[in-house]
Protein backbone atom coordinates (compact mmCIF):
# COMPACT_ATOMS: atom_id res chain seq x y z
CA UNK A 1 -14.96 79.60 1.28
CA UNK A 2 -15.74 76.29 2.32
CA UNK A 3 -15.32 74.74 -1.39
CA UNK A 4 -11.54 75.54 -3.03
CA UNK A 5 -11.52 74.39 -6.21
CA UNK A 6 -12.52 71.24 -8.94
CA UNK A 7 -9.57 69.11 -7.90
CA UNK A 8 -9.69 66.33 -9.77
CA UNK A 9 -11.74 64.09 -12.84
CA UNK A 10 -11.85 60.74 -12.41
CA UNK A 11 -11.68 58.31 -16.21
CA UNK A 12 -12.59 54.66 -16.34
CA UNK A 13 -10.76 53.27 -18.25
CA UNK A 14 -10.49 49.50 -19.84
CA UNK A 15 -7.15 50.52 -21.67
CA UNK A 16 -5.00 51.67 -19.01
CA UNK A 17 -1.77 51.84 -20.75
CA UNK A 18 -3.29 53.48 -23.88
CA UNK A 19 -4.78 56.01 -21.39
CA UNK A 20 -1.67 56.69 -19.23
CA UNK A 21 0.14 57.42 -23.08
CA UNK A 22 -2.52 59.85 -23.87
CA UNK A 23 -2.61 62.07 -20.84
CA UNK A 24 1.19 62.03 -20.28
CA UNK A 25 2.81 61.53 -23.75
CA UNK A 26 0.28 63.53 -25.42
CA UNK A 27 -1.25 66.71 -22.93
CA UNK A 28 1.76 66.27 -20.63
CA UNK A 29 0.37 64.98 -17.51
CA UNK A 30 2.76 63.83 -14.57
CA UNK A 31 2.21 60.62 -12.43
CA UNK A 32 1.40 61.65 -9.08
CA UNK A 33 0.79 58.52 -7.63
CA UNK A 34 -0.41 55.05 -7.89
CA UNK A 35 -1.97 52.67 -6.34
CA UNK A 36 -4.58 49.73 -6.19
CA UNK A 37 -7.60 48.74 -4.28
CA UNK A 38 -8.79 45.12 -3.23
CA UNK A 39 -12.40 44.37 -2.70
CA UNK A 40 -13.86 48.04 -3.92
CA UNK A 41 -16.53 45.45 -4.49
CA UNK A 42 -16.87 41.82 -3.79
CA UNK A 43 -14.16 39.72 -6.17
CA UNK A 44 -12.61 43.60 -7.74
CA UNK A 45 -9.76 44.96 -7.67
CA UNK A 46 -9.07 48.62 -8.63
CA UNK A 47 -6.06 50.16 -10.14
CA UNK A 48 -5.87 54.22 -9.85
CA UNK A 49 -3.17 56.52 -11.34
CA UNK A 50 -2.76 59.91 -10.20
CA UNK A 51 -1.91 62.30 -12.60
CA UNK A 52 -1.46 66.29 -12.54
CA UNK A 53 -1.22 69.21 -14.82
CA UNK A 54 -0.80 72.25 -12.91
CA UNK A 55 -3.40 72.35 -10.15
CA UNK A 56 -5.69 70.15 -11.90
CA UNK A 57 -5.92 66.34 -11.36
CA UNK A 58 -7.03 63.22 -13.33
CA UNK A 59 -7.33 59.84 -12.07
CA UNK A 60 -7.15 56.60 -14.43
CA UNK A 61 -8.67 54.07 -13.09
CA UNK A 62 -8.97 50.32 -14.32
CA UNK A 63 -10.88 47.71 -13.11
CA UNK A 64 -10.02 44.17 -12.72
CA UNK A 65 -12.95 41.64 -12.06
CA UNK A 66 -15.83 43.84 -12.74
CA UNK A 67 -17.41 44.98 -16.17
CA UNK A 68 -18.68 48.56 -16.84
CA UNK A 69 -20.74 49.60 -18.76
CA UNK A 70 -19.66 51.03 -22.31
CA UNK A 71 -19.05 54.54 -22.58
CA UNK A 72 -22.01 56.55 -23.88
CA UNK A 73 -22.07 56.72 -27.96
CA UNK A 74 -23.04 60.19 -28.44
CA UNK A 75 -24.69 63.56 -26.33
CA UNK A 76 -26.52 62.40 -23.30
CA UNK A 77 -27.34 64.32 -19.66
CA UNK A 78 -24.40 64.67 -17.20
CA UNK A 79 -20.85 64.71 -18.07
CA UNK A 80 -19.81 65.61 -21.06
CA UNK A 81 -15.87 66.27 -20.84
CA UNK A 82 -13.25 68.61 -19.70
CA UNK A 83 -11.80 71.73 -20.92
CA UNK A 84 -7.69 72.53 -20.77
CA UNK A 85 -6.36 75.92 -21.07
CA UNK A 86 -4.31 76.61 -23.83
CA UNK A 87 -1.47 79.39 -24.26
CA UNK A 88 -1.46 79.82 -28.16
CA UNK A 89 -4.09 77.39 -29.55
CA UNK A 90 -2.57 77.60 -33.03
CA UNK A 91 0.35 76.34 -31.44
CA UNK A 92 -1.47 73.37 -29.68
CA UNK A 93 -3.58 72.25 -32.29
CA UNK A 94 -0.28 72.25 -34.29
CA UNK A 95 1.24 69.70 -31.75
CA UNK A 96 -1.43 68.06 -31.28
CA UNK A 97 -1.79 66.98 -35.15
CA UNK A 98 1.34 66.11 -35.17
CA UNK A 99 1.02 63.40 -32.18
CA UNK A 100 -2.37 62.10 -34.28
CA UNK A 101 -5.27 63.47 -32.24
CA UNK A 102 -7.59 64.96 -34.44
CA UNK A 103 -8.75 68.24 -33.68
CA UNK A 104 -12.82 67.47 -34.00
CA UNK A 105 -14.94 70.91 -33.54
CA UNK A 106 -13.04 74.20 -34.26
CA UNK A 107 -10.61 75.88 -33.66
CA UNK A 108 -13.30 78.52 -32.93
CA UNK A 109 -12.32 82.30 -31.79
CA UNK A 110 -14.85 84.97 -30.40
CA UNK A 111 -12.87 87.81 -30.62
CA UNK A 112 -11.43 89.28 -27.58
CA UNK A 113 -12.73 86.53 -25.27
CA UNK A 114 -11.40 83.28 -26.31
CA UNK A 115 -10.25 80.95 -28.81
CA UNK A 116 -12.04 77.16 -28.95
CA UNK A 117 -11.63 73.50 -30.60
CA UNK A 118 -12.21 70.24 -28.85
CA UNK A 119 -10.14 66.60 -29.19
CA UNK A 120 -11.51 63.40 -28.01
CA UNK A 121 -9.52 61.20 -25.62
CA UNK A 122 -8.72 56.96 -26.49
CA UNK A 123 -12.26 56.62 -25.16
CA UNK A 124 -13.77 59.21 -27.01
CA UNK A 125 -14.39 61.56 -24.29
CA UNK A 126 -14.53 65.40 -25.33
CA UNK A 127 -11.43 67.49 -24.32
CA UNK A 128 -12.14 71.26 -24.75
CA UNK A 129 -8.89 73.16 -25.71
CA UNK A 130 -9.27 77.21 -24.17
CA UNK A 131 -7.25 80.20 -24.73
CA UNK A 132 -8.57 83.23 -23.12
CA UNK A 133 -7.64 85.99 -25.03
């Protein structure tokens, strides 16, 4: 097959350290890598960290003389978030609480198939939490 896998999601991000607590303090993300980039555009400079959970990859990135756009406020078309699989969602909502991310849809379980709920990230990006049952 000539396409593997999703490798990677890529966050922009205008908090970097807040971010790099979230993902690694929080869900338990490694540092892969890091590095930066001069001149992605004219006058920019880009700082990316590489982080990994299993197979699965996220990369923070900051930028330094260049604004962005603010992240969207509610639904819109395109992406929405990311899901994480979960081995006992009892157990990670549980933790979760107790770090001070609020769980903010569910937990929801369709018996037999899976178990649900969804967090938001420092930027308010949806995280979908998934036990297959």
């Amino acid at each position: 097959m000539l396409f593997k896998k999703l490798d990677h999601v890529e966050i922009n991000t205008d908090q970097p350290e807040r971010a790099l607590a979230f993902y690694t303090g929080v869900l338990g993300f490694s540092v892969k890598s890091s590095h930066t980039v001069d001149g992605a555009s004219p006058g920019s400079r880009i700082s990316i960290v590489y982080l990994s959970l299993g197979d699965t990859g996220v990369e923070l990135i900051s930028h330094e003389g260049t604004s962005l756009a603010p992240a969207p406020a509610g639904e819109q078309l395109g992406y929405r978030g990311m899901a994480l699989e979960v081995t006992d969602m009892d157990h990670a909502v549980e933790f979760l609480k107790s770090k001070g991310v609020e769980v903010v849809w569910g937990p929801h379980t369709k018996p037999g198939q899976y178990a649900r709920a969804e967090i938001l990230d420092p930027h308010g990006y949806h995280i979908e939490l998934r036990q297959w049952l």
